[in-house]
Structures are given as C-alpha cells and as structure tokens.
PDB file of N, CA and C in Angstrom:
ATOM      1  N   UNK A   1       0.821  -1.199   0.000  1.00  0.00           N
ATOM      2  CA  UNK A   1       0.000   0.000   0.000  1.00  0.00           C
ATOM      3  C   UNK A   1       0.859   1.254   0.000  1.00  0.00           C
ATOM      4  N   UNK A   2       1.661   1.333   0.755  1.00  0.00           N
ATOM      5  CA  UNK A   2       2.604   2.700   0.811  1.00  0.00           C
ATOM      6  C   UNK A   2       3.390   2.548  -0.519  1.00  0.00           C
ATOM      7  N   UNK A   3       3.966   2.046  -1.063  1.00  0.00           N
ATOM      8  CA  UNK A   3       3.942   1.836  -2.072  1.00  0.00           C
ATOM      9  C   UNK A   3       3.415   2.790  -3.424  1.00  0.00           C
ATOM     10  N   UNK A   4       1.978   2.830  -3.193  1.00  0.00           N
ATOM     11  CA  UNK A   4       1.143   3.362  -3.937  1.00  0.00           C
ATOM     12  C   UNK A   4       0.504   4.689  -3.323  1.00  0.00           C
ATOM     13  N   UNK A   5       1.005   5.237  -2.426  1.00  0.00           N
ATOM     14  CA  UNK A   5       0.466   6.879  -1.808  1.00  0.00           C
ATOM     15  C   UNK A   5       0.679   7.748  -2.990  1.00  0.00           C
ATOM     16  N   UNK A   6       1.885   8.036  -3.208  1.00  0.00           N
ATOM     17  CA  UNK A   6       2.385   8.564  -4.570  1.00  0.00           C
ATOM     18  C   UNK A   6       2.005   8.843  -5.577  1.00  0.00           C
ATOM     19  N   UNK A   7       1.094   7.663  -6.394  1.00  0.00           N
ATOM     20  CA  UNK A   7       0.351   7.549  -7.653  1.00  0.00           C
ATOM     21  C   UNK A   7      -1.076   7.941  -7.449  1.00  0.00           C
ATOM     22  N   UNK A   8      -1.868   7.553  -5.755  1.00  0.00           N
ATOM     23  CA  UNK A   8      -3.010   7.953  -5.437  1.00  0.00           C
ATOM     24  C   UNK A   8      -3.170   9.617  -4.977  1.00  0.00           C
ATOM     25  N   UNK A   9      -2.098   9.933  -4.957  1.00  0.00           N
ATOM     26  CA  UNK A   9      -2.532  11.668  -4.504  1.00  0.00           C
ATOM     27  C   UNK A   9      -2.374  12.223  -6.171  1.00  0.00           C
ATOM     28  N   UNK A  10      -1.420  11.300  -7.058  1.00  0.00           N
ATOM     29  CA  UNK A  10      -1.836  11.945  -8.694  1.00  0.00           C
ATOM     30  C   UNK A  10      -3.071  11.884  -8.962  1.00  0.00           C
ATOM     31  N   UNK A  11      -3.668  10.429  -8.737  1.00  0.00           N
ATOM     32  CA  UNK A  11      -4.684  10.173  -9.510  1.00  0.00           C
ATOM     33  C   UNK A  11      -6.150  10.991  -8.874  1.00  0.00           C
ATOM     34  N   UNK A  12      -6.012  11.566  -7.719  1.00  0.00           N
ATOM     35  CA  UNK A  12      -6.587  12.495  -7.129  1.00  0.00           C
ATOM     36  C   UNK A  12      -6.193  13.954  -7.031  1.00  0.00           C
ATOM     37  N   UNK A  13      -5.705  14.033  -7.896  1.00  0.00           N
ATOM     38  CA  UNK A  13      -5.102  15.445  -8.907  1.00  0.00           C
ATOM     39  C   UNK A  13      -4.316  16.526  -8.033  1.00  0.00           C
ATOM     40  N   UNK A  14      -3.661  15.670  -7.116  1.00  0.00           N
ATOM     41  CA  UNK A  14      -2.256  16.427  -6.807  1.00  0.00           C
ATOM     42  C   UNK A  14      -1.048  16.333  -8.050  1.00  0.00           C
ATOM     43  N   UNK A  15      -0.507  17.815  -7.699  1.00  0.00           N
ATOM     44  CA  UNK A  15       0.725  18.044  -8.393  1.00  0.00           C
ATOM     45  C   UNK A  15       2.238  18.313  -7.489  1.00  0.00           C
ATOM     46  N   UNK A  16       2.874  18.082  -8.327  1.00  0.00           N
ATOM     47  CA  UNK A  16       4.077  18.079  -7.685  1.00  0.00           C
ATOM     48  C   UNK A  16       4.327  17.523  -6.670  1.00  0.00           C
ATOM     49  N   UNK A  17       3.607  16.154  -6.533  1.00  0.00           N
ATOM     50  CA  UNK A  17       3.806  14.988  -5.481  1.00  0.00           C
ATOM     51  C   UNK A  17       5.200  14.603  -5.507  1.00  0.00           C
ATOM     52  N   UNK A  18       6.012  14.464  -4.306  1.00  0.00           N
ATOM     53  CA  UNK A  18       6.919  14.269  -3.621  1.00  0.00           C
ATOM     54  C   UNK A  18       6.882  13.445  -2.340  1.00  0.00           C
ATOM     55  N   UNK A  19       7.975  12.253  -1.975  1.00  0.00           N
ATOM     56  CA  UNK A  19       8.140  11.409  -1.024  1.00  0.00           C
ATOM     57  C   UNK A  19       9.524  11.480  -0.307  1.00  0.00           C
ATOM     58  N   UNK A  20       9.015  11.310   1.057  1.00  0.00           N
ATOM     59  CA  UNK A  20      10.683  11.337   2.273  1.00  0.00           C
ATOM     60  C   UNK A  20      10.496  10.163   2.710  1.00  0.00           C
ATOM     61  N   UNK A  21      11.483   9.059   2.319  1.00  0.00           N
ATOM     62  CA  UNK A  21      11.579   7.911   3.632  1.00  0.00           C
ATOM     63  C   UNK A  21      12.532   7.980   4.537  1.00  0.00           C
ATOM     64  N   UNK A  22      11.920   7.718   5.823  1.00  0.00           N
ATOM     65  CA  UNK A  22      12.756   8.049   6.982  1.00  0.00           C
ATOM     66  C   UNK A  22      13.096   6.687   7.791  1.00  0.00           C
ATOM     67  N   UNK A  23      13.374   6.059   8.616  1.00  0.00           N
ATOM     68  CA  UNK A  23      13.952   5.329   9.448  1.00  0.00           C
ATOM     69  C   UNK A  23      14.162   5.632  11.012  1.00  0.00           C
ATOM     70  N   UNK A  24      13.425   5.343  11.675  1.00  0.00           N
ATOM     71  CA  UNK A  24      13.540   5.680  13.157  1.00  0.00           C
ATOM     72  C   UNK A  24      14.186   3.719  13.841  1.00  0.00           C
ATOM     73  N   UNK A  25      14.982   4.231  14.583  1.00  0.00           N
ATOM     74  CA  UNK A  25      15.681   2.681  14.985  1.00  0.00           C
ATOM     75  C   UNK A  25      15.846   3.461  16.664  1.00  0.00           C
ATOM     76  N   UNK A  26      15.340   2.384  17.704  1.00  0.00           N
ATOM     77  CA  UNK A  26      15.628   2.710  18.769  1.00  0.00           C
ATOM     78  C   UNK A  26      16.351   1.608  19.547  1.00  0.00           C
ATOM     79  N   UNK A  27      17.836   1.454  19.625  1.00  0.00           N
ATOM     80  CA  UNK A  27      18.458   0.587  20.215  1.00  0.00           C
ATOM     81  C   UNK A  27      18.526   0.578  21.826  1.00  0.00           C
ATOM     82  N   UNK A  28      18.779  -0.561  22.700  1.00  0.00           N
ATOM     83  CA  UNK A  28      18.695  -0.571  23.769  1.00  0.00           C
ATOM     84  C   UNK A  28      20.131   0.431  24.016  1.00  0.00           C
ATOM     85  N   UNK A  29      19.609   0.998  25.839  1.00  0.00           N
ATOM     86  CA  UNK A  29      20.643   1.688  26.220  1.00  0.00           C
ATOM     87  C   UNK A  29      20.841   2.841  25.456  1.00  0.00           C
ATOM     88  N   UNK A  30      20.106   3.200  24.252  1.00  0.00           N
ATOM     89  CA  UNK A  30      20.054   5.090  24.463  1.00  0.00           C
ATOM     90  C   UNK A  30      18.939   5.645  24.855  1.00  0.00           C
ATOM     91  N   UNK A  31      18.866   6.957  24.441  1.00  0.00           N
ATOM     92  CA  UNK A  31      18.065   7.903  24.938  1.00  0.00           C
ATOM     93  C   UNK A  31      17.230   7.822  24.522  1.00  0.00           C
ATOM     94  N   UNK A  32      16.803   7.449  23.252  1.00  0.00           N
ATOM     95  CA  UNK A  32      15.834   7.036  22.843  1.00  0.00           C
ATOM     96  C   UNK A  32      15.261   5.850  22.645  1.00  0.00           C
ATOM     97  N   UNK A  33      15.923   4.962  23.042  1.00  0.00           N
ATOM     98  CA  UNK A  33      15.435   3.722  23.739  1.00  0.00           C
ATOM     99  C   UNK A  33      14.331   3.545  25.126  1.00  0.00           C
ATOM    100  N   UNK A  34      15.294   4.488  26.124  1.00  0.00           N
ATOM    101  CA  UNK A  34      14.288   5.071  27.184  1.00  0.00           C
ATOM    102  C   UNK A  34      12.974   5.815  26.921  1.00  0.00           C
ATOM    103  N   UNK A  35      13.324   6.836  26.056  1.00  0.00           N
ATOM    104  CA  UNK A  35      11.892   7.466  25.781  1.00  0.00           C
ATOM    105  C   UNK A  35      10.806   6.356  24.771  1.00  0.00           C
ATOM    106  N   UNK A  36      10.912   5.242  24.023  1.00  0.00           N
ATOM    107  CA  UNK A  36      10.216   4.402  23.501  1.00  0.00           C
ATOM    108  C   UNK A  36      10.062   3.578  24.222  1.00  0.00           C
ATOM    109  N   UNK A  37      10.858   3.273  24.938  1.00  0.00           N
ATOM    110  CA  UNK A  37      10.606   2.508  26.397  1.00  0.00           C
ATOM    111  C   UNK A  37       9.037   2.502  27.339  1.00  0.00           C
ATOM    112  N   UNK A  38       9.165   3.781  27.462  1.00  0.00           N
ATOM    113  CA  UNK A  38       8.154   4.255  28.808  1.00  0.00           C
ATOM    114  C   UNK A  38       6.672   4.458  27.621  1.00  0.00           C
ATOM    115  N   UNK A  39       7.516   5.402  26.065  1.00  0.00           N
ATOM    116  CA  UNK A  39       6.022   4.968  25.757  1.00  0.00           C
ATOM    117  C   UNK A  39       5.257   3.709  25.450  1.00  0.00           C
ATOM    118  N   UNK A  40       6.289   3.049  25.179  1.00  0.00           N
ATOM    119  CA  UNK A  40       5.315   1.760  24.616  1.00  0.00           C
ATOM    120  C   UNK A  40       4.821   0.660  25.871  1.00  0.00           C
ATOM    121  N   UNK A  41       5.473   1.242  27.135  1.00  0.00           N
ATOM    122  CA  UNK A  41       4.915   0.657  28.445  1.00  0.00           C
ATOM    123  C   UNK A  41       2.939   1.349  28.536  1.00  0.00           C
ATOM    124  N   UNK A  42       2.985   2.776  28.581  1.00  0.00           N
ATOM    125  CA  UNK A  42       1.842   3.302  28.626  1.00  0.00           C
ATOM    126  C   UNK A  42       1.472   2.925  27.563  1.00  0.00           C
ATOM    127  N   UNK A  43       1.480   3.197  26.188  1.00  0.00           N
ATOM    128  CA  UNK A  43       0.664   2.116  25.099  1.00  0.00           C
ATOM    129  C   UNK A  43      -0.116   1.046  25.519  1.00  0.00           C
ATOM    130  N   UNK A  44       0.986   0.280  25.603  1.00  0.00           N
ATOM    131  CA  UNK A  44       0.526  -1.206  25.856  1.00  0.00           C
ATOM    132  C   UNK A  44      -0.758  -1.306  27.039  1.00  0.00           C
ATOM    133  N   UNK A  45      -0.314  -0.503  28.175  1.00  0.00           N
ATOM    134  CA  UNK A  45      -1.360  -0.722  29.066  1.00  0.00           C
ATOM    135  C   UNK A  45      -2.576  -0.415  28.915  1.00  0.00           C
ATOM    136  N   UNK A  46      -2.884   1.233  28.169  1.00  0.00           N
ATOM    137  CA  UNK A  46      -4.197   1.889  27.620  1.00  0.00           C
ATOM    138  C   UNK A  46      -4.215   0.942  26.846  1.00  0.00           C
ATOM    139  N   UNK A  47      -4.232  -0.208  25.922  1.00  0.00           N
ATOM    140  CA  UNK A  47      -4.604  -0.428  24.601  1.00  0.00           C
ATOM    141  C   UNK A  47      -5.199  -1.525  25.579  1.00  0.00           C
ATOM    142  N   UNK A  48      -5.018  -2.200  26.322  1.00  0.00           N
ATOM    143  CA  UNK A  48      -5.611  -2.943  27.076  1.00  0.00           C
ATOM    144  C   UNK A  48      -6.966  -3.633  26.844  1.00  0.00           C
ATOM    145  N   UNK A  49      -7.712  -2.858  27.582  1.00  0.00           N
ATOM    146  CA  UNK A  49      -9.209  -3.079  27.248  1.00  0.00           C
ATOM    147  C   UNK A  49      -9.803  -3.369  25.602  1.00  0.00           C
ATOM    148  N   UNK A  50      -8.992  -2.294  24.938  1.00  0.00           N
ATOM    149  CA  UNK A  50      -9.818  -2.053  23.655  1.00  0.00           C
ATOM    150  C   UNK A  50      -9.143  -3.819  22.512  1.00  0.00           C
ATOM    151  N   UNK A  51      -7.963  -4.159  23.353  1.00  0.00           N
ATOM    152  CA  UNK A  51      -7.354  -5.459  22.114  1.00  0.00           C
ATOM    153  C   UNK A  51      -7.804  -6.787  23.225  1.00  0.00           C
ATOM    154  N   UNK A  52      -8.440  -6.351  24.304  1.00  0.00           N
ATOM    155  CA  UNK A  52      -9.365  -7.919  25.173  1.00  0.00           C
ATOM    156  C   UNK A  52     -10.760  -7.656  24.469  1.00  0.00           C
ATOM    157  N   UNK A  53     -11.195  -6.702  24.116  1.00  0.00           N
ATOM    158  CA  UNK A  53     -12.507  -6.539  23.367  1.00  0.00           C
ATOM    159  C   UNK A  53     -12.400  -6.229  22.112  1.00  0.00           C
ATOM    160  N   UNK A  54     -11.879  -6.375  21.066  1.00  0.00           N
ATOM    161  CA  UNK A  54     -11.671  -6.507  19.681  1.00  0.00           C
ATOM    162  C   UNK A  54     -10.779  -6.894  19.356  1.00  0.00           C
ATOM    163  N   UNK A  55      -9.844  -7.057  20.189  1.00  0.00           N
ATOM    164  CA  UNK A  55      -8.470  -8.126  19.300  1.00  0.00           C
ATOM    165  C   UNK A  55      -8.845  -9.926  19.483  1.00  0.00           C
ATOM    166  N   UNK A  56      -7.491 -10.189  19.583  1.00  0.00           N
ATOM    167  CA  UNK A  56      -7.301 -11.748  19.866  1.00  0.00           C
ATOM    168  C   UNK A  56      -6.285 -12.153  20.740  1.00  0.00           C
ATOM    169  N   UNK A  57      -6.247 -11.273  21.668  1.00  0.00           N
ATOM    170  CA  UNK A  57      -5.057 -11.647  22.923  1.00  0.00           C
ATOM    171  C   UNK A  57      -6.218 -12.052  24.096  1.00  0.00           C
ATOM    172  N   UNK A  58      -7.553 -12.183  24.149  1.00  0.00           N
ATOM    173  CA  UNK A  58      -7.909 -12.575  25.119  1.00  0.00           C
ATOM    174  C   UNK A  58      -7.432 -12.574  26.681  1.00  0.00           C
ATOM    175  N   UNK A  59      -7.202 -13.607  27.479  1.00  0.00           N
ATOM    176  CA  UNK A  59      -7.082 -13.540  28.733  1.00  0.00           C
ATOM    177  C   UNK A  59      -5.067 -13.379  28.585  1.00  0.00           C
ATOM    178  N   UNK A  60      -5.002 -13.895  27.507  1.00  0.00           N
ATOM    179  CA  UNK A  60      -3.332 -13.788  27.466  1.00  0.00           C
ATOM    180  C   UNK A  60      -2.648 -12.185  27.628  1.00  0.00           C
ATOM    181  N   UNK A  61      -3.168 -11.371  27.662  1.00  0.00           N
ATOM    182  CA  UNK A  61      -2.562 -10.102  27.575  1.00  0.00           C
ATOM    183  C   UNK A  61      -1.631  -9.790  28.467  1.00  0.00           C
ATOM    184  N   UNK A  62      -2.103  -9.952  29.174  1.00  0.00           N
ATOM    185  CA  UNK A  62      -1.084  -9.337  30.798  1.00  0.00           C
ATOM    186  C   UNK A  62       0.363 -10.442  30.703  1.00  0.00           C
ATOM    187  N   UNK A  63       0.042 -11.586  29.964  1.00  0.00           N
ATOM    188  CA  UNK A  63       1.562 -11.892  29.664  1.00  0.00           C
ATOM    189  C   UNK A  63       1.993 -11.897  28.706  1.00  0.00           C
ATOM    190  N   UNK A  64       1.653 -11.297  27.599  1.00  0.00           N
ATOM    191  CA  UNK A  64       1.931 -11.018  26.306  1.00  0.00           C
ATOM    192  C   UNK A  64       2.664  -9.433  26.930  1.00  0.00           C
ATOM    193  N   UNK A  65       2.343  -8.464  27.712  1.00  0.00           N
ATOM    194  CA  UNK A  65       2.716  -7.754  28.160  1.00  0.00           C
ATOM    195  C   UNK A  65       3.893  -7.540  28.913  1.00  0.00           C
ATOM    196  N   UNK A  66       3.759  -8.733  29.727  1.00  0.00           N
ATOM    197  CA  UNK A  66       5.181  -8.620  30.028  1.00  0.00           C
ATOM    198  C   UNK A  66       6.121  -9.156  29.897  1.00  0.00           C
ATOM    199  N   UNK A  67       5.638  -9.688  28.683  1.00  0.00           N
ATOM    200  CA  UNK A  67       7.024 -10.668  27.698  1.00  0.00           C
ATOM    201  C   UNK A  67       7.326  -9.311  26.718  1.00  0.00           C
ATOM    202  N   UNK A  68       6.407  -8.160  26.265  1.00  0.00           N
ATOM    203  CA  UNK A  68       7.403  -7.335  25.745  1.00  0.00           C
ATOM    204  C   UNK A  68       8.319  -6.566  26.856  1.00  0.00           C
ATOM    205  N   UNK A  69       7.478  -6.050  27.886  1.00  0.00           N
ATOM    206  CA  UNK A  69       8.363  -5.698  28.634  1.00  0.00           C
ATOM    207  C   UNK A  69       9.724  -6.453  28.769  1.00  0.00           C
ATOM    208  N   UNK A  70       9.812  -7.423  28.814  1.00  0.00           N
ATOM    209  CA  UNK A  70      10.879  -8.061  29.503  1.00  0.00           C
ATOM    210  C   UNK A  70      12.236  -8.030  28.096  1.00  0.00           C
ATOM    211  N   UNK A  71      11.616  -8.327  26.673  1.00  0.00           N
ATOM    212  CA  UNK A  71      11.914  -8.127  25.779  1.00  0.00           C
ATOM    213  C   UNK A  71      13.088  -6.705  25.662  1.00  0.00           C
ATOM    214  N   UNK A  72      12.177  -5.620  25.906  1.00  0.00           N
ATOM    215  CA  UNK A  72      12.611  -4.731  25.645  1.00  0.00           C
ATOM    216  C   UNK A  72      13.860  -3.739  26.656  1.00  0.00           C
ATOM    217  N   UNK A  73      14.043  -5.212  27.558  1.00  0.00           N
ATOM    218  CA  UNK A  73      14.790  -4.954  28.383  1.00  0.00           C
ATOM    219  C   UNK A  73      16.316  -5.404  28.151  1.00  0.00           C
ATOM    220  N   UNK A  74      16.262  -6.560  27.444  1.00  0.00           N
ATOM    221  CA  UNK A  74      16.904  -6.956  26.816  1.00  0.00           C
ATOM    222  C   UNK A  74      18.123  -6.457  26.326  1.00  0.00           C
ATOM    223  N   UNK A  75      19.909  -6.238  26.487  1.00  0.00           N
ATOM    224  CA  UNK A  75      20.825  -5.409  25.798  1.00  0.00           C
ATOM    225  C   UNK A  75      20.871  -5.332  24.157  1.00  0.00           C
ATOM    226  N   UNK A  76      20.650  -6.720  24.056  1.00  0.00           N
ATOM    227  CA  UNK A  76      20.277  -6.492  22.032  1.00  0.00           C
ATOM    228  C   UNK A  76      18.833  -6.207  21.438  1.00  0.00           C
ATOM    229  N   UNK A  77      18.352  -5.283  22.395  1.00  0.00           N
ATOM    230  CA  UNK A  77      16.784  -4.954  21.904  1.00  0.00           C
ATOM    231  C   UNK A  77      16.962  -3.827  20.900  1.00  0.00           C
ATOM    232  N   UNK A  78      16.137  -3.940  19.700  1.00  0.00           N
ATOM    233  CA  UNK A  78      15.798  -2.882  18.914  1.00  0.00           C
ATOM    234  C   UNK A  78      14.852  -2.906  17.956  1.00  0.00           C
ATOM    235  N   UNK A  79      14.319  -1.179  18.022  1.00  0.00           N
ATOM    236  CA  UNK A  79      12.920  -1.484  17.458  1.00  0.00           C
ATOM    237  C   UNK A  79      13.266  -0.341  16.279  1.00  0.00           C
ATOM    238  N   UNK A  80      12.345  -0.966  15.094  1.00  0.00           N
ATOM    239  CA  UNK A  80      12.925   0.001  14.045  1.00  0.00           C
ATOM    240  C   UNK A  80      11.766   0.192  13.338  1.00  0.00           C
ATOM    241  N   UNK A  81      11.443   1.589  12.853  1.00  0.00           N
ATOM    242  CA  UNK A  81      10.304   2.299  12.178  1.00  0.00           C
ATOM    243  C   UNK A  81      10.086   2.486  10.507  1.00  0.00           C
ATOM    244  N   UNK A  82       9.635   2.312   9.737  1.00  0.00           N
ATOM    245  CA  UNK A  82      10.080   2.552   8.421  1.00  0.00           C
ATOM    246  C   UNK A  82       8.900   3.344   8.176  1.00  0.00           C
ATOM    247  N   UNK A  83       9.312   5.085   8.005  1.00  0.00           N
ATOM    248  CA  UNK A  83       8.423   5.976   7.787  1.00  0.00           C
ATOM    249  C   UNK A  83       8.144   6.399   6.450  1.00  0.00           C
ATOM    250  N   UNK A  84       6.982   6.746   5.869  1.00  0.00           N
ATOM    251  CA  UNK A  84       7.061   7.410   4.508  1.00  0.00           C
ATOM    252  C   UNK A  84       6.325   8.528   4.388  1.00  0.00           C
ATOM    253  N   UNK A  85       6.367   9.656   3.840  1.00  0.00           N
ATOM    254  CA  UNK A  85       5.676  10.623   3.934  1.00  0.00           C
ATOM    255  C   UNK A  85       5.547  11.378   2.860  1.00  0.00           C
ATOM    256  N   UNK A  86       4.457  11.622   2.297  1.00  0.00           N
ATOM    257  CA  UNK A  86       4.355  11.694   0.654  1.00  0.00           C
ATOM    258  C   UNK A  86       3.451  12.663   0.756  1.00  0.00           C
ATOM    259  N   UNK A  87       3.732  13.763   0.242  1.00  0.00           N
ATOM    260  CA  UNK A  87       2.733  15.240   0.103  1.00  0.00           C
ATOM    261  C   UNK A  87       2.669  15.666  -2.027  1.00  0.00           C
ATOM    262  N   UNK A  88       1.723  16.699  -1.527  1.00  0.00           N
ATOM    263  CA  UNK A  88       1.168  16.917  -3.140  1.00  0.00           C
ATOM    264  C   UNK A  88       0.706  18.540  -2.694  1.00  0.00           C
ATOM    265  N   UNK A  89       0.442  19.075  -4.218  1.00  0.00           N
ATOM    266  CA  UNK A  89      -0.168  20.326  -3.996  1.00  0.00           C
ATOM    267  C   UNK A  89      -1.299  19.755  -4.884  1.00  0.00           C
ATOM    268  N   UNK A  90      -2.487  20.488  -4.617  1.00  0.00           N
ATOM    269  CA  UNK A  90      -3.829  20.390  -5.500  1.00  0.00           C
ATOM    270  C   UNK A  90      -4.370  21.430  -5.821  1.00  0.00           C
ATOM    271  N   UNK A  91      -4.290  21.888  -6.916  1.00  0.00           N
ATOM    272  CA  UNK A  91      -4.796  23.149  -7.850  1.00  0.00           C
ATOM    273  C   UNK A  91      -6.138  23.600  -7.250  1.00  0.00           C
TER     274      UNK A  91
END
C-alpha cells in the first residue's frame, strides 16, 4: 500500500507529489530507547481493554505484556520504524 500513496494523490489530482523515507531505529541503552521505552509501556497498558474486546489476545494479555516488557529490556533490543511521507499540492 505505501507503495502506492504517490500515484493515489496523482490520480486524485495532486501536483508536484513528492516522497521522504525516513527510518527511526531505537536501540537498547540510548536515549531514545528510554523514551520508547516508557512509551510503549503506557501504550501497551491503555490499549488494554480495547485489544481484550476486539483483538485476539484474550485472557493472554497481561503476559503477552510482560514478555514485551521483559523483551525490551533486553541489551540487544531494537525497534525500528520505516516511515514514509508523501505530500502533493492540489490546484
């Protein structure tokens, strides 16, 4: 699908469509490891309710939870983002 952002803001009569791919990588033990850290602790917990009532983690959550936690504790932990961001002007 991302893939195709590009051709769909033409075919919806943007001009001068243009794309940035970016890369966010958060390795254990930096600074931004810590700050993805704590968010994806609060994530995980708010998302709670809403993935025991429309997902498929059922009663398993709370240790699906803290197997990422524990995961992400890990010295060879890393989490990596693959961003794309594709703008247009429209007449």
């Amino acid at each position: 699908m991302l893939d195709h952002l590009a051709s769909l803001l033409q075919q919806y009569g943007c001009e001068r469509v243009q794309t940035h791919a970016s890369t966010l990588a958060y390795r254990a033990g930096t600074a931004e490891w810590q700050a993805f850290s704590q968010d994806a602790r609060s994530v995980l917990r708010q998302a709670r309710p809403f993935v025991q009532k429309w997902g498929s983690a059922g009663d398993d959550y709370e240790a699906l939870y803290q197997q990422a936690i524990t995961e992400m504790q890990q010295p060879d932990f890393q989490a990596t983002w693959k961003l794309l961001t594709v703008w247009g002007h429209k007449p």
